[in-house]
C-alpha atoms as a PDB file:
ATOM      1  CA  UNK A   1       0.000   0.000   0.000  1.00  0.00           C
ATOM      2  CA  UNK A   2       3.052   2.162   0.764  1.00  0.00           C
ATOM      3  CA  UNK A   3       4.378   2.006  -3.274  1.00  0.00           C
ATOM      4  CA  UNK A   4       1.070   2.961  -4.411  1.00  0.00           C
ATOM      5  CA  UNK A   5       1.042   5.760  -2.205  1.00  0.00           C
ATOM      6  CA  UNK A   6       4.109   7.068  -3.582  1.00  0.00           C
ATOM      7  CA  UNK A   7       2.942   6.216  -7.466  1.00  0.00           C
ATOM      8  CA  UNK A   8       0.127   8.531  -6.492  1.00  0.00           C
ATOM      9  CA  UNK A   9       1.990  11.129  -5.112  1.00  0.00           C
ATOM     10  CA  UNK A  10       4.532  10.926  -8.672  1.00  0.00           C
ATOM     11  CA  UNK A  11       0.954  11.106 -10.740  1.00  0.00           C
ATOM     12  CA  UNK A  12      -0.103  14.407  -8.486  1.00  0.00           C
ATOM     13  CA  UNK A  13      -3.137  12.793  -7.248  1.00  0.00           C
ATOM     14  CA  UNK A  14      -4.156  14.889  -4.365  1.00  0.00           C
ATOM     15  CA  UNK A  15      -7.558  13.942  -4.036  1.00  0.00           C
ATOM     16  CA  UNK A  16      -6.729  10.272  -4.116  1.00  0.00           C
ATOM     17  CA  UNK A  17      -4.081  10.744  -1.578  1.00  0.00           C
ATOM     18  CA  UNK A  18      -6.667  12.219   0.565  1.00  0.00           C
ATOM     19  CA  UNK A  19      -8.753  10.064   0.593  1.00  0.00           C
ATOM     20  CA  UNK A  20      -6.279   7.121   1.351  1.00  0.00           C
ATOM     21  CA  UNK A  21      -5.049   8.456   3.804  1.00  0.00           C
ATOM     22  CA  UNK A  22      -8.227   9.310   5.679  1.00  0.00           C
ATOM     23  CA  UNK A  23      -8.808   5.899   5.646  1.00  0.00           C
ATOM     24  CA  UNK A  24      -5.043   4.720   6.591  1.00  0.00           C
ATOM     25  CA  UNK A  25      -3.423   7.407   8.261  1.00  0.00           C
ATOM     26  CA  UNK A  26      -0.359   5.652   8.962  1.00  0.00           C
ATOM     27  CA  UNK A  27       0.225   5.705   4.621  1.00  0.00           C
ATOM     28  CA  UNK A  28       1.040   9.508   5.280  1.00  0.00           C
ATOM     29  CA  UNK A  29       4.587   8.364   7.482  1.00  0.00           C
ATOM     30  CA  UNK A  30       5.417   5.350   4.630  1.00  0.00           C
ATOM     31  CA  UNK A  31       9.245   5.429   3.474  1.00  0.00           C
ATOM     32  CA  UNK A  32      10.360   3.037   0.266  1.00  0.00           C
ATOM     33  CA  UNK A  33      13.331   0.720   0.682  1.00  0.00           C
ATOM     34  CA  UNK A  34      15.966   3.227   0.317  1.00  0.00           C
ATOM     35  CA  UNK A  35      13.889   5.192   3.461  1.00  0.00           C
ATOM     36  CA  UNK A  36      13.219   8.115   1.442  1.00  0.00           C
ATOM     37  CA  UNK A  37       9.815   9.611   2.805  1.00  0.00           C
ATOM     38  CA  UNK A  38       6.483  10.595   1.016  1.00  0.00           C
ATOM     39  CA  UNK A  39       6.749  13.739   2.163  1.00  0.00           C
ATOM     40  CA  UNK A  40      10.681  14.142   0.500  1.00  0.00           C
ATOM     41  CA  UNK A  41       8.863  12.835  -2.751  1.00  0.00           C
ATOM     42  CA  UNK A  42       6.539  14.839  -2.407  1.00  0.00           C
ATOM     43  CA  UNK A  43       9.099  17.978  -1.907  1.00  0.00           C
ATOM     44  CA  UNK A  44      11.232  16.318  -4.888  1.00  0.00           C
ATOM     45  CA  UNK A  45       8.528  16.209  -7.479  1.00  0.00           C
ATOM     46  CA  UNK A  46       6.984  19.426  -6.826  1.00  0.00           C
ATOM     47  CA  UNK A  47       3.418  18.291  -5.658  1.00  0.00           C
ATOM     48  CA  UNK A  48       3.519  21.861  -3.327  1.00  0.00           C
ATOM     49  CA  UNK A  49      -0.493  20.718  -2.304  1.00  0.00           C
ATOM     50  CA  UNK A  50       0.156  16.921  -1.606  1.00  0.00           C
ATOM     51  CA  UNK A  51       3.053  17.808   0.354  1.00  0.00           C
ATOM     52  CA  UNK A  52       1.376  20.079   2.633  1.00  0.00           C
ATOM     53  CA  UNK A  53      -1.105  18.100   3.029  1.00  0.00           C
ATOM     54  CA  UNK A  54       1.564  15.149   3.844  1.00  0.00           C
ATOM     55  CA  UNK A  55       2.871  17.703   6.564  1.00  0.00           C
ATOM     56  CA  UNK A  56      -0.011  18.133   8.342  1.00  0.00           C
ATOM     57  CA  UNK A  57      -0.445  14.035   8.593  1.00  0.00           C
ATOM     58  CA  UNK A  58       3.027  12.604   8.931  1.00  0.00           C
ATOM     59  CA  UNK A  59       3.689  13.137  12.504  1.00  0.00           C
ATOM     60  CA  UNK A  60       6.817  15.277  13.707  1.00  0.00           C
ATOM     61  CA  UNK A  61       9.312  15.752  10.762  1.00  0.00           C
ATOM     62  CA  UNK A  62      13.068  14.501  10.565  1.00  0.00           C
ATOM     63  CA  UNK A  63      15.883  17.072  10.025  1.00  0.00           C
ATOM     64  CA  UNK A  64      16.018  16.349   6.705  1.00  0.00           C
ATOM     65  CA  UNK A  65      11.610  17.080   5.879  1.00  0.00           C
ATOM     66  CA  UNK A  66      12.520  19.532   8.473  1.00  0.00           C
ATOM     67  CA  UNK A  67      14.807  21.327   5.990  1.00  0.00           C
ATOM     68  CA  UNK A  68      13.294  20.786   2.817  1.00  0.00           C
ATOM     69  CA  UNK A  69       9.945  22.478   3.839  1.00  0.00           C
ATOM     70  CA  UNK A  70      11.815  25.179   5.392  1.00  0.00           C
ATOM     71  CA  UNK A  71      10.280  24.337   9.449  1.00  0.00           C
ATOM     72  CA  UNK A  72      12.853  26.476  11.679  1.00  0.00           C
ATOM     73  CA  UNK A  73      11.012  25.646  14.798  1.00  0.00           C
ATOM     74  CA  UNK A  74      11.680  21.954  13.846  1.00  0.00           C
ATOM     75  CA  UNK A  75      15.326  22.193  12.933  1.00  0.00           C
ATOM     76  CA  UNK A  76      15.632  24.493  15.925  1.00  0.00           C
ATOM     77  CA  UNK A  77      14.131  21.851  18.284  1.00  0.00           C
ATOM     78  CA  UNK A  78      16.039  18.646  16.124  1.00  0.00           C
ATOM     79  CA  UNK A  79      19.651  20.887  16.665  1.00  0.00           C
ATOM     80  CA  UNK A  80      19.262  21.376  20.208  1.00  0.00           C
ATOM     81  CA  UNK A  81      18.299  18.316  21.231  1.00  0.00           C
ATOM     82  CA  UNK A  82      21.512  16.715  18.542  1.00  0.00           C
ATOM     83  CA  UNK A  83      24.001  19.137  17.333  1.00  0.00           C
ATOM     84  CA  UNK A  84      25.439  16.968  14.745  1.00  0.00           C
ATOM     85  CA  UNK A  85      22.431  16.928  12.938  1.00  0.00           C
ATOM     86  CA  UNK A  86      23.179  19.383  11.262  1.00  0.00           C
ATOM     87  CA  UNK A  87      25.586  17.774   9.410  1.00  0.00           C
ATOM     88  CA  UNK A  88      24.054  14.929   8.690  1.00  0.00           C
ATOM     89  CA  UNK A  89      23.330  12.886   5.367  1.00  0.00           C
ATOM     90  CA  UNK A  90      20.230  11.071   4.289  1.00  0.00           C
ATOM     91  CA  UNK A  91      19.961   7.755   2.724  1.00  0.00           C
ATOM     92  CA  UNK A  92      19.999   9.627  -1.161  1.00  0.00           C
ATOM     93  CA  UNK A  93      22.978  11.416   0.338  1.00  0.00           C
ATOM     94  CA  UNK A  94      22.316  15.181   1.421  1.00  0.00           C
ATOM     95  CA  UNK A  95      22.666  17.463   4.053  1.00  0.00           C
ATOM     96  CA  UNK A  96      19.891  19.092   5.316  1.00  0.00           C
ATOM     97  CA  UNK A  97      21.824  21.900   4.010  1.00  0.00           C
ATOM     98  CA  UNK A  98      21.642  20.983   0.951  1.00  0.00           C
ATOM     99  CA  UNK A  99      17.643  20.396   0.948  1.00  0.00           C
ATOM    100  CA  UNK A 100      17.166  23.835   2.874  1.00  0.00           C
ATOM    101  CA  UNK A 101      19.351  25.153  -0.252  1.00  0.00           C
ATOM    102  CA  UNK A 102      17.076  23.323  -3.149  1.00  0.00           C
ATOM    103  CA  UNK A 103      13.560  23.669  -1.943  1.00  0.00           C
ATOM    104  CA  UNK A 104      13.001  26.581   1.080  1.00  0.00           C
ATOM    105  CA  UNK A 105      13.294  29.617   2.423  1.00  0.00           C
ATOM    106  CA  UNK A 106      16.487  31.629   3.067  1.00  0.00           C
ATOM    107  CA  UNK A 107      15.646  31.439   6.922  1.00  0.00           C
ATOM    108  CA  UNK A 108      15.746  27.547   6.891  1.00  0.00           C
ATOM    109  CA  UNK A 109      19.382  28.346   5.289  1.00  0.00           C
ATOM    110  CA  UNK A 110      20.425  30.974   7.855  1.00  0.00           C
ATOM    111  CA  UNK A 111      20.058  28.852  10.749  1.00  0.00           C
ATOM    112  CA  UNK A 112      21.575  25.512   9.775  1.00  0.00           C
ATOM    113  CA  UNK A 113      24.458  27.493   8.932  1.00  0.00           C
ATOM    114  CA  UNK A 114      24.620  29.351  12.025  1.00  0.00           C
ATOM    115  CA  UNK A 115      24.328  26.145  13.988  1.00  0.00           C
ATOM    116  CA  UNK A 116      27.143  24.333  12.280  1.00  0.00           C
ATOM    117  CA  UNK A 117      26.077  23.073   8.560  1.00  0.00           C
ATOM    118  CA  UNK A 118      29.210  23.746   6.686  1.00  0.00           C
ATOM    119  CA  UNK A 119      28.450  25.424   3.386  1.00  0.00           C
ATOM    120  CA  UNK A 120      30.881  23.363   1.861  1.00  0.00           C
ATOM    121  CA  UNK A 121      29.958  19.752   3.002  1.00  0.00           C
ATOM    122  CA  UNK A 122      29.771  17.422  -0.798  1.00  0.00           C
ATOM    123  CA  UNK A 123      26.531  15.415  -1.529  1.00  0.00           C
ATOM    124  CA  UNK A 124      27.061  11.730  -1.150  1.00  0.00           C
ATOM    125  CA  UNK A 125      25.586  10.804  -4.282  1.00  0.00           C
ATOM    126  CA  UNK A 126      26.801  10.697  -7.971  1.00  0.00           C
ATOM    127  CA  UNK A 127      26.311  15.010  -8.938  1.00  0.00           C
ATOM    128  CA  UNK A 128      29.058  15.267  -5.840  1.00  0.00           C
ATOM    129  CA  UNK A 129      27.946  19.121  -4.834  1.00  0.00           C
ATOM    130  CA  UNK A 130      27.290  21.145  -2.762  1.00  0.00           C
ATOM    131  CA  UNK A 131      24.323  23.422  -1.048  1.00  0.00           C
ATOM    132  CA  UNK A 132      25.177  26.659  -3.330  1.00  0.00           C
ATOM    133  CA  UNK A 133      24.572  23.678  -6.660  1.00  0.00           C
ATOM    134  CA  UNK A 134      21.453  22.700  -4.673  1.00  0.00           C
ATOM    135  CA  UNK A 135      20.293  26.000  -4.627  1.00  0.00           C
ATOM    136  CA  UNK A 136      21.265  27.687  -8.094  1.00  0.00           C
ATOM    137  CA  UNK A 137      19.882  24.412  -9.551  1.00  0.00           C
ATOM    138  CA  UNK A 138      16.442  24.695  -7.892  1.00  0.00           C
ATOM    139  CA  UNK A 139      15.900  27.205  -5.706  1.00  0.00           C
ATOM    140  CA  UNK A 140      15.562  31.202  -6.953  1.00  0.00           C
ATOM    141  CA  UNK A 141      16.449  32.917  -3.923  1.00  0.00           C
ATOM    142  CA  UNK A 142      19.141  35.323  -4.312  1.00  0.00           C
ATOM    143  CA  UNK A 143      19.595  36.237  -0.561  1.00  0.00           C
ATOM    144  CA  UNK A 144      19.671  31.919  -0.257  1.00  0.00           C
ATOM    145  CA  UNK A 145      22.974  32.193  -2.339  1.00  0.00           C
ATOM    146  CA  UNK A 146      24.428  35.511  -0.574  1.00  0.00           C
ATOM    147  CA  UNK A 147      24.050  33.397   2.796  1.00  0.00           C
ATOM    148  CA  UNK A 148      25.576  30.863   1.527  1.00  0.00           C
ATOM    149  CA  UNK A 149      28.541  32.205  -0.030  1.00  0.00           C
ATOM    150  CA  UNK A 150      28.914  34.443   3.131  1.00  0.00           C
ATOM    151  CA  UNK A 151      29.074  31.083   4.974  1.00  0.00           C
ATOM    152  CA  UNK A 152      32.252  30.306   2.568  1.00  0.00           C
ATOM    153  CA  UNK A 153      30.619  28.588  -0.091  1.00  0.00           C
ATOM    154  CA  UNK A 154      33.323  28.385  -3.512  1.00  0.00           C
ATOM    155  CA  UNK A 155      31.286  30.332  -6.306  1.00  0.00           C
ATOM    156  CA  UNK A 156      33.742  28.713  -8.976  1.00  0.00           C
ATOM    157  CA  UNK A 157      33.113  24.763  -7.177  1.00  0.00           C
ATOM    158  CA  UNK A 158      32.317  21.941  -9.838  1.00  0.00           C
ATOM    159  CA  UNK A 159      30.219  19.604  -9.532  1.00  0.00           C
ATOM    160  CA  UNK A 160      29.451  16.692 -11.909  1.00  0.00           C
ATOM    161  CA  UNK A 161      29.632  16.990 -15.428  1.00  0.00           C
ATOM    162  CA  UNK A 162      32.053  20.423 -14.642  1.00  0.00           C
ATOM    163  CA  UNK A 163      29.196  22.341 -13.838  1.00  0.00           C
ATOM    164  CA  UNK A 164      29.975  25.745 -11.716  1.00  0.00           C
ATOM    165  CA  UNK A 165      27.367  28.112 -10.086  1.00  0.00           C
ATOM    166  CA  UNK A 166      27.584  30.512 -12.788  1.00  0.00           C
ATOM    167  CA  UNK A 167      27.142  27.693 -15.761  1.00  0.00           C
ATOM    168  CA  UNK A 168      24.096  26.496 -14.136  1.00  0.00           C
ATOM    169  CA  UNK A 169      22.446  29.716 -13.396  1.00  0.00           C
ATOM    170  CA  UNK A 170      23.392  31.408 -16.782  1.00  0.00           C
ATOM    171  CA  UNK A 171      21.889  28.042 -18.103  1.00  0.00           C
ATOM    172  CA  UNK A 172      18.528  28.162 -15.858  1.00  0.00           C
ATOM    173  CA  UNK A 173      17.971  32.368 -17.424  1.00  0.00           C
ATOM    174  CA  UNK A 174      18.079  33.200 -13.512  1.00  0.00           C
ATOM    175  CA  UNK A 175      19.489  36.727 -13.875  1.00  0.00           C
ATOM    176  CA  UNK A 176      19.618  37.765 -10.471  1.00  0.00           C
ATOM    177  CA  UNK A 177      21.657  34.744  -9.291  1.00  0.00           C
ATOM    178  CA  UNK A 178      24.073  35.502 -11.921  1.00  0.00           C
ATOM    179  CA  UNK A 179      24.629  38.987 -10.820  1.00  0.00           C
ATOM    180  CA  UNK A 180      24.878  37.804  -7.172  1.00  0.00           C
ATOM    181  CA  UNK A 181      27.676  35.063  -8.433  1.00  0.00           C
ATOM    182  CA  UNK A 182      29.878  37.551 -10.528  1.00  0.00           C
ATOM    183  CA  UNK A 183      29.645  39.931  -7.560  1.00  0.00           C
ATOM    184  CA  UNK A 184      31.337  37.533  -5.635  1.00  0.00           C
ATOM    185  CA  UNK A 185      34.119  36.472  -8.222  1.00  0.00           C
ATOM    186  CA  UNK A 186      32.375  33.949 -10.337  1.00  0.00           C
ATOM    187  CA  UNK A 187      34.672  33.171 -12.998  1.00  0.00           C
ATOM    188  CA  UNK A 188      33.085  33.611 -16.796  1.00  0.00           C
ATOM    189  CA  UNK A 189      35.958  31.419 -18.484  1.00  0.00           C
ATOM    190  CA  UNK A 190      35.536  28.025 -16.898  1.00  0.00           C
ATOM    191  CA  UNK A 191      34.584  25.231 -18.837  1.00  0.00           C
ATOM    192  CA  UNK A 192      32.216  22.214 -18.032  1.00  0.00           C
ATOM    193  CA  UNK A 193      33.607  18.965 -19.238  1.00  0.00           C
ATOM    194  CA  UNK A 194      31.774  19.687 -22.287  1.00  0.00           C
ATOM    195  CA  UNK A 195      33.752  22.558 -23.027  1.00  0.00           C
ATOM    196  CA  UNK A 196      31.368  24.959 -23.028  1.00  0.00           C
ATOM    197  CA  UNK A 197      31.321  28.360 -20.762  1.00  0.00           C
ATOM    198  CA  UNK A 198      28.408  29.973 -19.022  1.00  0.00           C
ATOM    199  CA  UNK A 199      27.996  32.653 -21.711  1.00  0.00           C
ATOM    200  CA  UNK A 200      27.841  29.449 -24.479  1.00  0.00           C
ATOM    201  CA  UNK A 201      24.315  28.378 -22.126  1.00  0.00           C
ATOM    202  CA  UNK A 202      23.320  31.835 -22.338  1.00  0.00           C
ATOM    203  CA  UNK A 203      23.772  32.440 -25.805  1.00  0.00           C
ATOM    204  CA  UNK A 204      22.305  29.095 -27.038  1.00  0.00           C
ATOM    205  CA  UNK A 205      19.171  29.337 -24.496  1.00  0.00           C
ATOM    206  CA  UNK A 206      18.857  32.951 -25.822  1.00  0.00           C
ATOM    207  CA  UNK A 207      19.130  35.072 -22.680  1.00  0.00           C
ATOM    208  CA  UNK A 208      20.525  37.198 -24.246  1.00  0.00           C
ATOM    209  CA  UNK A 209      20.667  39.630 -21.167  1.00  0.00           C
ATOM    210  CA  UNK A 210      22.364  37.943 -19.086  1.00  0.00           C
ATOM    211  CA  UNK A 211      24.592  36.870 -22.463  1.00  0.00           C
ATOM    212  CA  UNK A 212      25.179  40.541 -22.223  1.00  0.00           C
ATOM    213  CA  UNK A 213      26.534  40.602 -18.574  1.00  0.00           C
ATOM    214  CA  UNK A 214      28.324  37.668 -19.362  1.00  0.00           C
ATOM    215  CA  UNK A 215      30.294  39.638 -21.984  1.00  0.00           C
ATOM    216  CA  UNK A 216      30.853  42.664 -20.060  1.00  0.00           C
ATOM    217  CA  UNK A 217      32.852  40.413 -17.278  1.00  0.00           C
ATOM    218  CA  UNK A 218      34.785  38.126 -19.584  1.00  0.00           C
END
């Protein structure tokens, strides 16, 4: 019953999921094998209603839900009670770090940070990155990346496939990150093991203004 909760939360089914778990309300606290929650699937494919409505069912969250739905009383209470979870990695390999990064609010951010998470810390999983990837690649808060690069996150880090900062958010047309990168010393010359440079994404997914302010700091 578990796996066809989570097929139902990958199809967006809200309704269905409701009404499931009205009936079984011990579905809405089901992991799969590798212990990844339905709330985190939930958070990973996007379903925003289903996974509020998985919040408000599931029972107190771990420090990695915690994180990804941005709960800073949560991670507050979680950190005080275990300091090194802060630094901790879940079964797909992140940090809650790296989930407060990808999917909440700078807040969420702020406060692992200022109660150890090192901005820094790799993914252990194949893209091998860390929270500043996490949050170019999915978030769009620029005062997420200022926090973290205050915190000492490398603007020029690779991860996977070559992949900097910049070359991702030139990529993604997120203009605002890219301004907040080359503030900080982003360089416009590396190459992803592809060979291509940020301005190369920019040109061929035609933003052209941020092509533009490519240009002007090459």
């Amino acid at each position: 019953m578990g796996q066809h909760l989570f097929d139902l939360i990958r199809q967006g089914k809200a309704a269905e999921i409701a009404e499931l778990v009205g009936t079984q309300p011990q579905l809405a606290r089901s992991r799969d094998a590798q212990g990844l929650s339905a709330l985190m699937l939930a958070v990973y494919t996007q379903q925003t209603v289903i996974r509020d409505f998985l919040r408000a069912h599931c029972g107190d969250l771990d420090i990695f839900e915690a994180a990804a739905v941005g709960d800073c009383a949560r991670l507050h209470a979680l950190i005080a009670t275990d300091a090194t979870q802060a630094r901790a990695v879940s079964a797909d390999g992140w940090t809650p770090l790296h989930l407060a990064a990808a999917f909440a609010r700078p807040e969420a951010v702020t406060l692992l940070i200022e109660h150890g998470a090192h901005a820094h810390q790799v993914s252990h999983n194949p893209l091998r990155n860390q929270p500043l990837h996490a949050c170019v690649a999915l978030n769009n808060s620029a005062d997420a990346v200022r926090a973290l690069i205050e915190a000492g996150a490398d603007v020029n880090a690779t991860q996977h496939g070559g992949f900097t900062p910049l070359i991702q958010a030139a990529s993604a047309g997120k203009k605002e990150i890219v301004q907040v990168l080359l503030a900080h010393g982003a360089r416009t010359d590396t190459r992803c093991d592809q060979g291509r440079t940020a301005l190369d994404y920019a040109r061929e997914r035609r933003h052209m203004s941020i092509a533009e302010l490519l240009e002007q700091h090459s």
